[in-house]
PDB file of N, CA and C in Angstrom:
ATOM      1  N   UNK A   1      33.745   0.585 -87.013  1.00  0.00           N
ATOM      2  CA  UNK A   1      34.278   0.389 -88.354  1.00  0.00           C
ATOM      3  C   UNK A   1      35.701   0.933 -88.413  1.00  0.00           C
ATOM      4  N   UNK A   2      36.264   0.217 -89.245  1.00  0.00           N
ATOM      5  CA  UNK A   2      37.881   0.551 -89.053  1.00  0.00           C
ATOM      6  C   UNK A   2      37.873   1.817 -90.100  1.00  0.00           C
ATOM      7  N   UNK A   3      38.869   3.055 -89.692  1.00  0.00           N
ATOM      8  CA  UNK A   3      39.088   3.827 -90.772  1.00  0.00           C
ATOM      9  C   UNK A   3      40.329   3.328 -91.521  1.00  0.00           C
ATOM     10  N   UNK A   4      40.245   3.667 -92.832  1.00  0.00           N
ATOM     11  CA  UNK A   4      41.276   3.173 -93.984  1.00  0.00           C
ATOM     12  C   UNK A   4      42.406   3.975 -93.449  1.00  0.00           C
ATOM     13  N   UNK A   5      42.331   5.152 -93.337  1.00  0.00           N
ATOM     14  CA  UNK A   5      43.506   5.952 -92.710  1.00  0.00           C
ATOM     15  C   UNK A   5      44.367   5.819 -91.454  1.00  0.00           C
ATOM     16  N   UNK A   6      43.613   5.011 -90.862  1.00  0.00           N
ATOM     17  CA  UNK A   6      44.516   4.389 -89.875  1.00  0.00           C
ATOM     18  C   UNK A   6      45.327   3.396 -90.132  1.00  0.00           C
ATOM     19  N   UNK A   7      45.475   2.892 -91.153  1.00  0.00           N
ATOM     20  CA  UNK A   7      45.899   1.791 -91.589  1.00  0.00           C
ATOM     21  C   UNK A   7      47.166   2.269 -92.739  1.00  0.00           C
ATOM     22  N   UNK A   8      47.123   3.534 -93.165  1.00  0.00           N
ATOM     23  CA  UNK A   8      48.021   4.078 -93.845  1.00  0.00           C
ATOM     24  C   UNK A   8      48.834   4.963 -93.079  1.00  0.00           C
ATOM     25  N   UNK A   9      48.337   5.426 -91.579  1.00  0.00           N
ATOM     26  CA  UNK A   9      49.313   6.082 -90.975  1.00  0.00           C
ATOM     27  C   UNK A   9      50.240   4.542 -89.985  1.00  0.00           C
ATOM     28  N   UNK A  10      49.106   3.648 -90.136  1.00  0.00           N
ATOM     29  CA  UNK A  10      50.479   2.572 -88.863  1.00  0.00           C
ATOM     30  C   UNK A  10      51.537   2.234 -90.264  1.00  0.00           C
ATOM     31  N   UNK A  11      51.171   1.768 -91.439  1.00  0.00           N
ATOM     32  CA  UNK A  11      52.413   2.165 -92.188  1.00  0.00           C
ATOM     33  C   UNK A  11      53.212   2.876 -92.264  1.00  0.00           C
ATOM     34  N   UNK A  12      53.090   4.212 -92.220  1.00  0.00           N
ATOM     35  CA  UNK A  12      54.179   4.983 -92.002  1.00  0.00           C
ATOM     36  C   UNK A  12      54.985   5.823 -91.227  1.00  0.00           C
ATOM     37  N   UNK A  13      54.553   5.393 -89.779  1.00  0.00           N
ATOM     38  CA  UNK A  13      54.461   6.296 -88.784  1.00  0.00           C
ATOM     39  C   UNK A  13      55.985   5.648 -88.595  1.00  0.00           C
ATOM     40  N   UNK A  14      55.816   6.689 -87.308  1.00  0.00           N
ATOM     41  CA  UNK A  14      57.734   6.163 -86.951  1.00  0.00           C
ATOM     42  C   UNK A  14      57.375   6.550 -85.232  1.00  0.00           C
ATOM     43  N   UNK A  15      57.868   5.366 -84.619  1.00  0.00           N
ATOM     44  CA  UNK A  15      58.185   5.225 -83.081  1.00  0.00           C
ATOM     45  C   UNK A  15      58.475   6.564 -82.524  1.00  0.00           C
ATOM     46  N   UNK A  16      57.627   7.579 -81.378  1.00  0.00           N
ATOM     47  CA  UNK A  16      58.207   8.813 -81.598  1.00  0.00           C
ATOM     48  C   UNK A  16      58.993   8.827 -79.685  1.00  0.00           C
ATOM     49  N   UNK A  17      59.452   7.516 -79.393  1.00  0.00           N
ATOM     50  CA  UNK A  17      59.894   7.632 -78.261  1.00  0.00           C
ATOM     51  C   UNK A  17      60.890   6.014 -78.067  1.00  0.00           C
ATOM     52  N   UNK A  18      61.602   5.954 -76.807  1.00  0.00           N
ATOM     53  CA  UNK A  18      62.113   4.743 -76.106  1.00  0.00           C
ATOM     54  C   UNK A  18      62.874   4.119 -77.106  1.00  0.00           C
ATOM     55  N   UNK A  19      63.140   2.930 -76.838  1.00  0.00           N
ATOM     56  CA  UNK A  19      64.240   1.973 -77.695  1.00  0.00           C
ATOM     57  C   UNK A  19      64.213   2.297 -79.180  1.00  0.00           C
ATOM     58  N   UNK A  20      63.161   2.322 -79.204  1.00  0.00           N
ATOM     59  CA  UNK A  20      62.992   1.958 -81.091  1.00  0.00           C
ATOM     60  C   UNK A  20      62.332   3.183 -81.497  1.00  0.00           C
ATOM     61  N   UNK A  21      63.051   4.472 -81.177  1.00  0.00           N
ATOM     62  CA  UNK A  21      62.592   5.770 -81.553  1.00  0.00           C
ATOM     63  C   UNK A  21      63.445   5.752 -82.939  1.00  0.00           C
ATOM     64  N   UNK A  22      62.244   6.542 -83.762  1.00  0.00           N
ATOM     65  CA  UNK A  22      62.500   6.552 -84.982  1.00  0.00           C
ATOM     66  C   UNK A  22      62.093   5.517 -85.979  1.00  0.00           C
ATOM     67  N   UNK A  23      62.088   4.685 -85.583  1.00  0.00           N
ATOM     68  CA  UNK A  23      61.611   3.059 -86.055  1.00  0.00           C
ATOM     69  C   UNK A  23      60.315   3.019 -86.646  1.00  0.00           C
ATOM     70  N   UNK A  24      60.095   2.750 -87.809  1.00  0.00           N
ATOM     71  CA  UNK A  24      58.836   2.778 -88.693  1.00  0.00           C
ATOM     72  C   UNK A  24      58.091   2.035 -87.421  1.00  0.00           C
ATOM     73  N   UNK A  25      56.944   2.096 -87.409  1.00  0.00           N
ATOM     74  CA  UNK A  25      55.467   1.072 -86.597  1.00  0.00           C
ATOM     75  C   UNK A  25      55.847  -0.423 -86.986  1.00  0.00           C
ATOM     76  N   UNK A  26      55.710  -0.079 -88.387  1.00  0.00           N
ATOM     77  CA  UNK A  26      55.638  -1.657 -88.962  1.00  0.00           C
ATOM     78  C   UNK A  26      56.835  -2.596 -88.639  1.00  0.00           C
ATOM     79  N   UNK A  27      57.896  -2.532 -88.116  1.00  0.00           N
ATOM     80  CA  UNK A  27      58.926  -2.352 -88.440  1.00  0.00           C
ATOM     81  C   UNK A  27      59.280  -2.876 -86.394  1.00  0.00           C
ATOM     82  N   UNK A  28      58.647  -2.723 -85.548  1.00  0.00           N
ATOM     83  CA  UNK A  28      58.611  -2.854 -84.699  1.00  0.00           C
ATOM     84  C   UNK A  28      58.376  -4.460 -84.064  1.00  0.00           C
ATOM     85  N   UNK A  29      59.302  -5.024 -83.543  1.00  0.00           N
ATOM     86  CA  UNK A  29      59.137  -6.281 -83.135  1.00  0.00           C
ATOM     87  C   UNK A  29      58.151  -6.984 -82.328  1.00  0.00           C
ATOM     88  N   UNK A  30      57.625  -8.031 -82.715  1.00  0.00           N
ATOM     89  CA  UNK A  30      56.207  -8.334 -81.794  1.00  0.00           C
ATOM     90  C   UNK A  30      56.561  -8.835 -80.263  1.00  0.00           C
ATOM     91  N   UNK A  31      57.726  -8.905 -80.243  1.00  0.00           N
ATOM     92  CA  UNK A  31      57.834  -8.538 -78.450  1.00  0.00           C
ATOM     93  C   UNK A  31      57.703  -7.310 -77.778  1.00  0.00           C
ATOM     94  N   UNK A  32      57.843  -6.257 -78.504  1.00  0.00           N
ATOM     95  CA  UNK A  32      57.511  -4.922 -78.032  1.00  0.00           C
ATOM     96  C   UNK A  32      56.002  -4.854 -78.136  1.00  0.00           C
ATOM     97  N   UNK A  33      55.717  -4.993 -79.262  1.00  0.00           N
ATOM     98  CA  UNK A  33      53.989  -5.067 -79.371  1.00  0.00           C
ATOM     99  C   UNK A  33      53.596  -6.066 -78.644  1.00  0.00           C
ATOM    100  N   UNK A  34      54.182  -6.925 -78.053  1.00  0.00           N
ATOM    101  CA  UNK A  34      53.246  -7.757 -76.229  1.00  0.00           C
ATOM    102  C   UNK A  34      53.628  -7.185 -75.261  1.00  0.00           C
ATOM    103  N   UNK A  35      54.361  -6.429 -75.145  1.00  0.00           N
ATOM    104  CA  UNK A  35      55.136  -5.574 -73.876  1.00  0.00           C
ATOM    105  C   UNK A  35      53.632  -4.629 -73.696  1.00  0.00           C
ATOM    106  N   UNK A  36      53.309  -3.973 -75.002  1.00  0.00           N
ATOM    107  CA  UNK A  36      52.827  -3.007 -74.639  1.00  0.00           C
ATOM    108  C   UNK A  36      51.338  -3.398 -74.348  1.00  0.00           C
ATOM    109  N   UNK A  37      51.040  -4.526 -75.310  1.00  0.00           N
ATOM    110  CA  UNK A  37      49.735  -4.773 -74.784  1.00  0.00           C
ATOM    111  C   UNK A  37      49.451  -5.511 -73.598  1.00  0.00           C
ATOM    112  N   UNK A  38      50.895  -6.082 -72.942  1.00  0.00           N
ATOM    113  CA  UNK A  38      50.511  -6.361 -71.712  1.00  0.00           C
ATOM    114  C   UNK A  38      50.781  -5.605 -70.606  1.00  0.00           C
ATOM    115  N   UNK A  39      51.456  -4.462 -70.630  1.00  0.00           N
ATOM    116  CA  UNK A  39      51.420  -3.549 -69.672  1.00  0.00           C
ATOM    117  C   UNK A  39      50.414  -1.788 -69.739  1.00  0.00           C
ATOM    118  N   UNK A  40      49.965  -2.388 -71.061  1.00  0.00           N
ATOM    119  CA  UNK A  40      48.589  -1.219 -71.639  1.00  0.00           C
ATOM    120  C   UNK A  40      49.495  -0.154 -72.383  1.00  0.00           C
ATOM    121  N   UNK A  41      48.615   0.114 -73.979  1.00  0.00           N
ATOM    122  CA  UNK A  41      49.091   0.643 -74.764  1.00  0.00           C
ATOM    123  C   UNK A  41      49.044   2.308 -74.325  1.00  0.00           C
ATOM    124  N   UNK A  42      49.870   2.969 -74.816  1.00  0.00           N
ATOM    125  CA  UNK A  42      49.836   4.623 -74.842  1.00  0.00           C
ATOM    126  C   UNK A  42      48.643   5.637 -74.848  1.00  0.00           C
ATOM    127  N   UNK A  43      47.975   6.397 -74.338  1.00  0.00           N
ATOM    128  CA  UNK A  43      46.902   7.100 -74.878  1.00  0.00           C
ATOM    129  C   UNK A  43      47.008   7.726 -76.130  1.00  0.00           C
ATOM    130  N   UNK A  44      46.074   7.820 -76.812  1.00  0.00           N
ATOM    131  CA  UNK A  44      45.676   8.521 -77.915  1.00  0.00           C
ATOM    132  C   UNK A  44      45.875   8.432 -78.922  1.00  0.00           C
ATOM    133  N   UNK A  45      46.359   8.159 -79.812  1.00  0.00           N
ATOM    134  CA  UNK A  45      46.354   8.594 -81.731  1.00  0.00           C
ATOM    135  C   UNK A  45      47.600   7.013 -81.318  1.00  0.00           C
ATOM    136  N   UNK A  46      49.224   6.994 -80.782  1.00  0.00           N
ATOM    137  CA  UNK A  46      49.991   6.537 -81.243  1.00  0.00           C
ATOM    138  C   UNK A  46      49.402   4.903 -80.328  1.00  0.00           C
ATOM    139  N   UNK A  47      48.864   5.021 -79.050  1.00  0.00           N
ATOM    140  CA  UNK A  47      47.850   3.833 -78.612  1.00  0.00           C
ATOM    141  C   UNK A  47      47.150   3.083 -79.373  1.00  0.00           C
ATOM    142  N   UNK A  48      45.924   3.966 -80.167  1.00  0.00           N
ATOM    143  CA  UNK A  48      45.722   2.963 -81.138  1.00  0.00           C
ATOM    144  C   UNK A  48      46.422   2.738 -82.313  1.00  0.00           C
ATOM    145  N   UNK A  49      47.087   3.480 -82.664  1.00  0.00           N
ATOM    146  CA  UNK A  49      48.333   2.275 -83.894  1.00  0.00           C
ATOM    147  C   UNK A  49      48.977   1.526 -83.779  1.00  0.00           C
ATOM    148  N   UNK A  50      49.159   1.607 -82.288  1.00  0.00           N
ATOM    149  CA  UNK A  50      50.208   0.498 -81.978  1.00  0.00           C
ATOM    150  C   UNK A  50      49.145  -0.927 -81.598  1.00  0.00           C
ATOM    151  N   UNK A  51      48.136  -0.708 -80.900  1.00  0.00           N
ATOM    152  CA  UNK A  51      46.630  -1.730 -80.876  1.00  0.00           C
ATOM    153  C   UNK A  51      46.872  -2.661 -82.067  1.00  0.00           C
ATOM    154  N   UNK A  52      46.129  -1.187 -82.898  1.00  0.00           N
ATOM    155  CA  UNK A  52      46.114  -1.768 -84.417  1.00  0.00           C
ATOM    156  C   UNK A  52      46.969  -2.840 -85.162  1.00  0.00           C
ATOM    157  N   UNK A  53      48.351  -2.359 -84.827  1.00  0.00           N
ATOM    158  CA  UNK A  53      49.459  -3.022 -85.233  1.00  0.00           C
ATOM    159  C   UNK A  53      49.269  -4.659 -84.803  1.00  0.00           C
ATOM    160  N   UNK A  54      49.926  -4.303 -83.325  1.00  0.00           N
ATOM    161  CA  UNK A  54      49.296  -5.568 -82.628  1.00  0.00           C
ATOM    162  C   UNK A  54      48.713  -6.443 -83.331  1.00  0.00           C
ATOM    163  N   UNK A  55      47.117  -6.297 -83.269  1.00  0.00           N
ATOM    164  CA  UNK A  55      46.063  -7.095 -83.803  1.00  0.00           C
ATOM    165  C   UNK A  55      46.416  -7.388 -85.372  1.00  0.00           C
ATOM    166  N   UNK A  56      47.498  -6.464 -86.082  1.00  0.00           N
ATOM    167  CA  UNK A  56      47.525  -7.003 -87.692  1.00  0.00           C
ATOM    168  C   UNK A  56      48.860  -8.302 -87.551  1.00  0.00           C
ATOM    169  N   UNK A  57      49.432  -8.002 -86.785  1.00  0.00           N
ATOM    170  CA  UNK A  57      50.969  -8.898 -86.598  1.00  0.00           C
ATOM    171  C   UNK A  57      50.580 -10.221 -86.082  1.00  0.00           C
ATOM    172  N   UNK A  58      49.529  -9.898 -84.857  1.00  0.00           N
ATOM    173  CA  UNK A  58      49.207 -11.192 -83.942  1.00  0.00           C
ATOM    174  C   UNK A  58      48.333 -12.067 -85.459  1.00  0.00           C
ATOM    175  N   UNK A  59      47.788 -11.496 -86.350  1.00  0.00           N
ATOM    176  CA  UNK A  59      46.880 -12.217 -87.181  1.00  0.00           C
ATOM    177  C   UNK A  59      47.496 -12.922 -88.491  1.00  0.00           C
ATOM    178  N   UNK A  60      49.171 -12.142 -88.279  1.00  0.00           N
ATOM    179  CA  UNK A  60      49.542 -12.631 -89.674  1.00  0.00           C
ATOM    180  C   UNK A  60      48.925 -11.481 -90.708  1.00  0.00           C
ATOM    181  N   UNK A  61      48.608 -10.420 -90.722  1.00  0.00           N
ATOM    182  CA  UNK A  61      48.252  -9.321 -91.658  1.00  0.00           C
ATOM    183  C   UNK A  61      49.312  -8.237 -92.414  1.00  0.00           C
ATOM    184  N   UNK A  62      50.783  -8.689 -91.921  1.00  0.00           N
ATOM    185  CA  UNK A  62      51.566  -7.098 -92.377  1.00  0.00           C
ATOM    186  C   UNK A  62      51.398  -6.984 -93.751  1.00  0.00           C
ATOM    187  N   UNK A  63      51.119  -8.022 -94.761  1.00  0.00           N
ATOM    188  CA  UNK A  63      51.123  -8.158 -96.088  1.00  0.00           C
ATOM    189  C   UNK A  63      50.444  -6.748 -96.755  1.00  0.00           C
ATOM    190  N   UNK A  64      49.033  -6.576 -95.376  1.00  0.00           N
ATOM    191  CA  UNK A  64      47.819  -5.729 -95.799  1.00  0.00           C
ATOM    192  C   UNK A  64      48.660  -4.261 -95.629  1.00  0.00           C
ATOM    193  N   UNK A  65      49.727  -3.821 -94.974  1.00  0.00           N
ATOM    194  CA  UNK A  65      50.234  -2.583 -94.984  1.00  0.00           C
ATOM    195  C   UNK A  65      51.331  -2.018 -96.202  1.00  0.00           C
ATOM    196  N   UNK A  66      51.605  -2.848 -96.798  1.00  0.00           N
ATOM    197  CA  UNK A  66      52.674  -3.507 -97.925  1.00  0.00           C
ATOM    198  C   UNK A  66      52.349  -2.509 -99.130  1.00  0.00           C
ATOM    199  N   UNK A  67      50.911  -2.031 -99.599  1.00  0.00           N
ATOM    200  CA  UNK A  67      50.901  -1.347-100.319  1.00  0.00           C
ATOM    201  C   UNK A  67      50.328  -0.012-100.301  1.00  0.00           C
ATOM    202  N   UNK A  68      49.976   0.448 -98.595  1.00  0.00           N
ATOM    203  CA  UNK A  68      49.760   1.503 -98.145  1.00  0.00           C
ATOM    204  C   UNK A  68      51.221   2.295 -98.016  1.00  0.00           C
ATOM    205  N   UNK A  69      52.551   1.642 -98.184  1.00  0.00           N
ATOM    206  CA  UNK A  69      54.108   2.291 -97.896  1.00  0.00           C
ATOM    207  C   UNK A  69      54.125   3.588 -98.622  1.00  0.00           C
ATOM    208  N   UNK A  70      54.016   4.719 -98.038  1.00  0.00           N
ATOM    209  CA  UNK A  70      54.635   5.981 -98.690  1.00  0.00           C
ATOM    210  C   UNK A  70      56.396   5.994 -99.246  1.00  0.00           C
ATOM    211  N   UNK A  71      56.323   5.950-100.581  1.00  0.00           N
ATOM    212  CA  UNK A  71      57.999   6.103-101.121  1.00  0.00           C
ATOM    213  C   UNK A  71      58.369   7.219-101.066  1.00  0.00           C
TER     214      UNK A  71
END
């Protein structure tokens, strides 16, 4: 089962390494998000957000992060 909170931290998280350090998650281009899922995502916590991400972008979903945005 998906937690809701994972879904409010890939909203607001920020890239904490490489090209696009600093760079909100969401915010991250879906060529990077195939880079990573084709050379295997990161371990642990920022792995699966970036998964996550993945699977919301590849589906056409960013709409669903839209009102999880911390102002």
């Amino acid at each position: 089962m998906l937690n809701p909170q994972l879904l409010v931290e890939v909203a607001n998280a920020k890239m904490p390494f490489g090209k696009y350090k600093d760079t909100y998650l969401r915010h991250l281009p879906e060529s990077y998000l195939n880079w990573f899922h084709n050379k295997g995502f990161p371990p642990g916590k920022l792995g699966i957000q970036l998964a996550t991400l993945y699977e919301i972008k590849l589906n056409g979903l960013e709409y669903l992060l839209q009102p999880l945005i911390k102002r």
